[in-house]
Protein backbone atom coordinates (compact mmCIF):
# COMPACT_ATOMS: atom_id res chain seq x y z
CA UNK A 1 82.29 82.56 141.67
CA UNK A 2 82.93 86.09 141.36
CA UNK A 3 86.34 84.76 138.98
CA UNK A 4 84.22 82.66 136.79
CA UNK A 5 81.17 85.43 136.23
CA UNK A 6 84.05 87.89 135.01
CA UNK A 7 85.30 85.09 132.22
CA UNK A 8 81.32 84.58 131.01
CA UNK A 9 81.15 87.96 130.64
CA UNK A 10 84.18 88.33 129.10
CA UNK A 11 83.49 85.13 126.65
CA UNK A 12 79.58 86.66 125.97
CA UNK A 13 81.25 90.56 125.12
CA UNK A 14 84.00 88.77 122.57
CA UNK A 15 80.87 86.70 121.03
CA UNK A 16 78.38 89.85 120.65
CA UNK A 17 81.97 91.78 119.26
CA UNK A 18 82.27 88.58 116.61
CA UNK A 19 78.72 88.70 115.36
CA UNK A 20 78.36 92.78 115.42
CA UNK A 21 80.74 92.75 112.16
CA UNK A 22 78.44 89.63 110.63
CA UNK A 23 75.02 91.76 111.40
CA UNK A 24 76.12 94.70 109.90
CA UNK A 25 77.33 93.02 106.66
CA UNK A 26 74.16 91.24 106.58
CA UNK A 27 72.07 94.49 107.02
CA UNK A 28 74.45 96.58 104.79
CA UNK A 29 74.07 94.05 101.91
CA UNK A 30 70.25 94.12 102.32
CA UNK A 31 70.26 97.81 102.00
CA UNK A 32 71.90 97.68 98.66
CA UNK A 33 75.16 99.19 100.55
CA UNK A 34 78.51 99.06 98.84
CA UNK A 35 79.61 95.41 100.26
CA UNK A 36 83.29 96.65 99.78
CA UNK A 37 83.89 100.01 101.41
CA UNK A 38 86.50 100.76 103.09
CA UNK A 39 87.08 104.36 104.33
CA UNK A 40 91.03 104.00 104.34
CA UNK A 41 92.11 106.46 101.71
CA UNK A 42 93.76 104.54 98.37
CA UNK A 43 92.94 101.00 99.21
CA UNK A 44 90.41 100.15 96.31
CA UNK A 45 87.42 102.03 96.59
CA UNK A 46 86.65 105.67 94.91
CA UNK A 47 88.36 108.05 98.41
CA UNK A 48 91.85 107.63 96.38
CA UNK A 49 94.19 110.32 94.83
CA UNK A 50 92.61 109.52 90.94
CA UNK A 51 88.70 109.94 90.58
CA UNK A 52 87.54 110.54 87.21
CA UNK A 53 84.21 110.86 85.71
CA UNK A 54 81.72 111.52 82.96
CA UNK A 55 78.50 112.53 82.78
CA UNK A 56 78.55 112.40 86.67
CA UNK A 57 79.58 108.36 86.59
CA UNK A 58 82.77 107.83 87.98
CA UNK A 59 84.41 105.48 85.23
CA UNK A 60 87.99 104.74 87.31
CA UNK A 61 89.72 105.98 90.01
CA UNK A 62 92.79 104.58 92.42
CA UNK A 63 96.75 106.09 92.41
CA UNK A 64 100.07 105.85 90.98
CA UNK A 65 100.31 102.45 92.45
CA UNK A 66 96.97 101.02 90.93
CA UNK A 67 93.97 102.19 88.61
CA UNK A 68 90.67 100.99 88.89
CA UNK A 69 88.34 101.04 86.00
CA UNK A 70 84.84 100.55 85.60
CA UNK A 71 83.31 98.32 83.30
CA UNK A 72 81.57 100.89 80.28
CA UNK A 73 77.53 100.81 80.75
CA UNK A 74 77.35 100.60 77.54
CA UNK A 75 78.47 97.01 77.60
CA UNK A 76 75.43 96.09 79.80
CA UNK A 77 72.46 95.16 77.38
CA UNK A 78 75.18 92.47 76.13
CA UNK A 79 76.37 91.71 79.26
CA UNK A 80 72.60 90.86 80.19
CA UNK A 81 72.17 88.68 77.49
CA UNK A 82 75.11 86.53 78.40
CA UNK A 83 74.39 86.45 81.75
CA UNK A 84 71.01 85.05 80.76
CA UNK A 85 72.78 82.26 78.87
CA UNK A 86 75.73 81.37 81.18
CA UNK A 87 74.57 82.34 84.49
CA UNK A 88 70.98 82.65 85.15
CA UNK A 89 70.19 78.94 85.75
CA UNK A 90 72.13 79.11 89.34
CA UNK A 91 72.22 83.23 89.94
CA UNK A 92 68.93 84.13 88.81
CA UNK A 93 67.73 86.32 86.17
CA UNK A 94 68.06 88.98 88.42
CA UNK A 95 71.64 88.01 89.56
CA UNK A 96 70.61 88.10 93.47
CA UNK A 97 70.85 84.11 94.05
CA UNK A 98 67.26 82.83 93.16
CA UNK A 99 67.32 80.74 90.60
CA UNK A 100 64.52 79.52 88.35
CA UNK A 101 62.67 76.96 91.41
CA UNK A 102 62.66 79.98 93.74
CA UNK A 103 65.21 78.36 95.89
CA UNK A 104 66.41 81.74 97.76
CA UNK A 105 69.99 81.70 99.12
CA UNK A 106 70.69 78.25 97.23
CA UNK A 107 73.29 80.36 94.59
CA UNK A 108 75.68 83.42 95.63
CA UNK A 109 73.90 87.14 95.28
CA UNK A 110 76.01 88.73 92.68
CA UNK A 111 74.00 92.37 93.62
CA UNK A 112 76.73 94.83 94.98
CA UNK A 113 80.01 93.11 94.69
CA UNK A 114 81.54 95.71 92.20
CA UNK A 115 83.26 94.38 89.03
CA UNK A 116 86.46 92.84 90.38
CA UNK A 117 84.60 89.96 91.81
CA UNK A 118 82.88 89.20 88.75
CA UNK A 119 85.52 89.60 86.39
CA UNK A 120 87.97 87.30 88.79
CA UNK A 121 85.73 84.52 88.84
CA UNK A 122 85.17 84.42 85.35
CA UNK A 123 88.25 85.21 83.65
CA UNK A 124 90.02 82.38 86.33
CA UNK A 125 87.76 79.57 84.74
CA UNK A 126 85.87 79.19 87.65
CA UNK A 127 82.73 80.67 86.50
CA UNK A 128 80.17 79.23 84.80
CA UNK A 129 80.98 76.23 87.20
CA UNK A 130 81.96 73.13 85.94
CA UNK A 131 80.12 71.72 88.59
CA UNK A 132 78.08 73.58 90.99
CA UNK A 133 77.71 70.84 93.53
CA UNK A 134 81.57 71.05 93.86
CA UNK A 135 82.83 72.65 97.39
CA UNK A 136 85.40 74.58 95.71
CA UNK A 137 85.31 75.55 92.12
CA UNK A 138 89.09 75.32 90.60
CA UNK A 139 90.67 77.27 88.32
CA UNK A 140 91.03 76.82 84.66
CA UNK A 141 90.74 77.68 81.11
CA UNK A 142 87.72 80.49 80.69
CA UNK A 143 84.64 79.68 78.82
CA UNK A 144 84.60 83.75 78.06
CA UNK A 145 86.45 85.74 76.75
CA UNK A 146 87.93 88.98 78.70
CA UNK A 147 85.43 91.06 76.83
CA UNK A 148 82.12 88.94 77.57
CA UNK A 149 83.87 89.26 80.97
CA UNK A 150 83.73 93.29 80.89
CA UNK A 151 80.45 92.74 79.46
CA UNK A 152 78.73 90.77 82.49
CA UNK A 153 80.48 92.53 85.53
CA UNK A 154 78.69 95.69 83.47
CA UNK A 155 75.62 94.41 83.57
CA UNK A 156 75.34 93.41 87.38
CA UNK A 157 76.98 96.86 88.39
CA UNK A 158 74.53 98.44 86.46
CA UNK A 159 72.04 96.58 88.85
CA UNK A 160 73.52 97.99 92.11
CA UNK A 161 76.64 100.20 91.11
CA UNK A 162 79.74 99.08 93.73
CA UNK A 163 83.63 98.60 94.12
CA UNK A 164 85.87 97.39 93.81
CA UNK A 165 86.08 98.46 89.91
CA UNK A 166 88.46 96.26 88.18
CA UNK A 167 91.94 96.78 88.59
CA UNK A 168 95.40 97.52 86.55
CA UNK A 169 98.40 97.10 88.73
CA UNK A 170 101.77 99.67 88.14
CA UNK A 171 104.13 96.51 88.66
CA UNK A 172 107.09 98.36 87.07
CA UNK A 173 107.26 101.32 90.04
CA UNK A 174 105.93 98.64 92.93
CA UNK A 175 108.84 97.25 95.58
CA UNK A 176 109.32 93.45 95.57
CA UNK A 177 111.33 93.76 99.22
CA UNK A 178 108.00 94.86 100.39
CA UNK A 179 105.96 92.79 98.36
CA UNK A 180 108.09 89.08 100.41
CA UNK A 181 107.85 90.81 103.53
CA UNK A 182 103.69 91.58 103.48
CA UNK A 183 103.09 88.53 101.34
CA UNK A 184 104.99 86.32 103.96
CA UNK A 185 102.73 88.01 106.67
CA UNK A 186 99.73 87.56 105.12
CA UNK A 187 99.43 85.26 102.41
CA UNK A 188 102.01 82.85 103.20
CA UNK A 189 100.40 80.97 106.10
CA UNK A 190 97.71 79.42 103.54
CA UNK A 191 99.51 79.62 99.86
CA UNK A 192 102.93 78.69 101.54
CA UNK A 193 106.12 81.03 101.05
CA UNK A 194 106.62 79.70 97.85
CA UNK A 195 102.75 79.97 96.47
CA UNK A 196 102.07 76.48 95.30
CA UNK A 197 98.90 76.45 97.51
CA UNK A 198 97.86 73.73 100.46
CA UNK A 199 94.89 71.99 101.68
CA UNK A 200 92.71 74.24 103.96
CA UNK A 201 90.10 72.21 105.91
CA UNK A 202 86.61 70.32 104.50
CA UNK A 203 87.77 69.59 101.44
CA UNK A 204 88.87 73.15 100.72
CA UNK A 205 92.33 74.39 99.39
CA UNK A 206 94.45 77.55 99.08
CA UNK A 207 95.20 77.60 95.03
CA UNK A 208 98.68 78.04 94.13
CA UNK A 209 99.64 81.09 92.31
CA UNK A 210 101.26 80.12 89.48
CA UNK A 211 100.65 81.49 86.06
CA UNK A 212 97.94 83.87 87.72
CA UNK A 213 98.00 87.99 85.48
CA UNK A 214 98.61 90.67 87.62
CA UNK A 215 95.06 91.91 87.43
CA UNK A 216 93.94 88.49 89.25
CA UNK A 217 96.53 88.66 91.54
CA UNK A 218 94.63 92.46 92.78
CA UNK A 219 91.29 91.25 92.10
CA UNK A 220 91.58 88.35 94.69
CA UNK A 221 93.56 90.45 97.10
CA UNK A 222 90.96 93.12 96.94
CA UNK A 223 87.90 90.78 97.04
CA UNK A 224 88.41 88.45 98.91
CA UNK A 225 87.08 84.67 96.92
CA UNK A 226 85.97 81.35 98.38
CA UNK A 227 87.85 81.13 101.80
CA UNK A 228 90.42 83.60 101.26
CA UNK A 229 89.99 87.18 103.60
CA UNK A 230 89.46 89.81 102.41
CA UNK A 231 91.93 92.63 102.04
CA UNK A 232 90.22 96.03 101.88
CA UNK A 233 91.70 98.22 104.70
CA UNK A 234 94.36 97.13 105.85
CA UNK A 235 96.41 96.92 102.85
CA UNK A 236 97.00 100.00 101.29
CA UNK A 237 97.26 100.35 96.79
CA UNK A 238 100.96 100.24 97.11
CA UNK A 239 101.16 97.27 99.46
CA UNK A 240 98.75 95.19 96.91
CA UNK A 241 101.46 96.22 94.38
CA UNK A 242 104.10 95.32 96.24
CA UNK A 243 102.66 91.98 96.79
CA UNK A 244 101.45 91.77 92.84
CA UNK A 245 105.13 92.19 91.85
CA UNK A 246 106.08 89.56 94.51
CA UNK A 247 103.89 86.71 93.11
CA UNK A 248 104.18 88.01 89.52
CA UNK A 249 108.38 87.94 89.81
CA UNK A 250 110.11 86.35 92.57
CA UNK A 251 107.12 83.46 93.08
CA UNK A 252 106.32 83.17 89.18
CA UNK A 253 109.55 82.85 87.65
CA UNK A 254 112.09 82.28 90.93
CA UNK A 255 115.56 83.11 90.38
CA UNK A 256 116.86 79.96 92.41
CA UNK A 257 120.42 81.22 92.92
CA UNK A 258 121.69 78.02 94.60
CA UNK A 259 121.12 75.90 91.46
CA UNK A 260 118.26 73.89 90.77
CA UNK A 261 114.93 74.92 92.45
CA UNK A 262 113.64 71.41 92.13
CA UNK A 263 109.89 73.00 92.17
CA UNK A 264 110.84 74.98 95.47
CA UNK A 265 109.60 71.94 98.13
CA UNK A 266 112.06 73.05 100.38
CA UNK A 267 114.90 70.98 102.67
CA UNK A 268 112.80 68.03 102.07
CA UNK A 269 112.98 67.48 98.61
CA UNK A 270 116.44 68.82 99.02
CA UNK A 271 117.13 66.20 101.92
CA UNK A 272 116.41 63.90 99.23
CA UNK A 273 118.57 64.84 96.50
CA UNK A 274 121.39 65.04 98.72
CA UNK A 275 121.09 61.28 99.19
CA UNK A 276 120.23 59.99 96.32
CA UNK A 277 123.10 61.76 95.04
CA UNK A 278 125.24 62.08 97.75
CA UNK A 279 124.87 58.86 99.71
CA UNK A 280 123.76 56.89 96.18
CA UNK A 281 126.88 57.82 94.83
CA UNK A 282 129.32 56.90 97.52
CA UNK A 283 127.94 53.96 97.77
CA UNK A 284 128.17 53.10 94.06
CA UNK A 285 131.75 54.29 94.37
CA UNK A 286 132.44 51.91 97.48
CA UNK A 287 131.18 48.45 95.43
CA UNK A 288 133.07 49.52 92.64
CA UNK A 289 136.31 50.10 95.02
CA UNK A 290 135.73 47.31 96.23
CA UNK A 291 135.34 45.27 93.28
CA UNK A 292 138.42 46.13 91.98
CA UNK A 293 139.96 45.38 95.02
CA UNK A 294 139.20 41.65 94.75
């Protein structure tokens, strides 16, 4: 009895632990916290090496590894107004989720997710959704430019100023060793080792990473969209590098050494090959022995 009561216990304290992290996400987003923070030094949010500002605003920030740059309020009357014609009918006028019926919670609150969220989802295509019913929205070609872009994510940071700002990635000076090694350990297990993307679960998928900028690459890293995690502190501005130069090199535009890559399935599609070619061959070659035989 005594055995079991210590495993409830144990079972209720890992519960209360799960939901603590929930409650105070809930309650920091409905105190207009930052949704982002992270209080690991250089790993996307203003405590970094690189804080600059004007007029008291800090307008980027971040390290030799990557630069974060905030959206220019000046951009934010336009930004408004296209907001108001692209995004209002699910998000609100007010951007916090309640559209024009009142429905509250029906659409996303875009209040306090800092420009990298907004600029990812709508310079990857997936914003203004094609369809808004969907349970995933894919990627594809924007309906805005990267300006109109800049232009929104100004406009809803204006509403709730937050991180993380929108960031440009020092690819050149990053280490793609690294970049395998942490992409393998984290990314791999849902994009695959070769980032073509899989099937999650209800209808869901990991997206592959093909043909993605740099800048995306960070964004979704930092931000965490749809059902990816979110990588705030525990990955470092160099690490995110690393990894950007990873999927922007070695994943985008694979060497493939051995020969062909034949679209990097692996043994199976090279299990394949080997007997159509192999096998399919020798067998060819056996009839026509053995034609000329007779």
């Amino acid at each position: 009895m005594s055995h079991l009561s210590t495993r409830a216990r144990v079972a209720t304290a890992t519960v209360v632990l799960a939901l603590v992290p929930l409650a105070l996400a809930s309650g920091a987003g409905a105190a207009g916290k930052v949704v982002y923070q992270t209080t690991r030094h250089n790993a996307g949010t203003p405590n970094s090496d690189i804080v600059v500002r004007k007029h008291g605003l800090i307008i980027s920030y971040g390290d030799s590894a990557i630069i974060y740059n905030v959206p220019s309020p000046a951009l934010a009357a336009t930004g408004q107004a296209l907001f108001l014609q692209n995004c209002a009918s699910c998000h609100g006028t007010e951007a916090n989720g309640v559209p024009a019926n009142g429905t509250t919670g029906a659409y996303p609150n875009l209040v306090g997710l800092g420009p990298a969220t907004i600029d990812f989802w709508i310079e990857s295509g997936r914003m203004p959704a094609a369809d808004p019913r969907s349970v995933q929205a894919p990627r594809r070609q924007p309906r805005l430019t990267h300006d109109q872009a800049l232009a929104i994510a100004a406009w809803i940071n204006s509403l709730s100023p937050s991180y993380p700002a929108i960031p440009t990635v020092n690819v050149k000076d990053a280490n793609v060793a690294n970049g395998m090694a942490l992409f393998a350990l984290n990314c791999a297990a849902c994009h695959t080792i070769e980032g073509d993307g899989d099937a999650l679960a209800a209808g869901t998928f990991a997206p592959s990473l093909r043909n993605i900028p740099a800048t995306q690459v960070a964004e979704a890293i930092r931000t965490g969209p749809a059902n990816m995690p979110r990588f705030t502190g525990n990955l470092s501005d160099y690490q995110v590098a690393d990894i950007v130069k990873f999927v922007t090199t070695e994943i985008q535009h694979p060497n493939n050494p051995g020969g062909f890559g034949l679209g990097g399935l692996g043994p199976v599609a090279e299990g394949f090959v080997g007997l159509l070619l192999g096998v399919g061959l020798l067998a060819l070659l056996g009839y026509w022995v053995g034609e000329r035989s007779e």
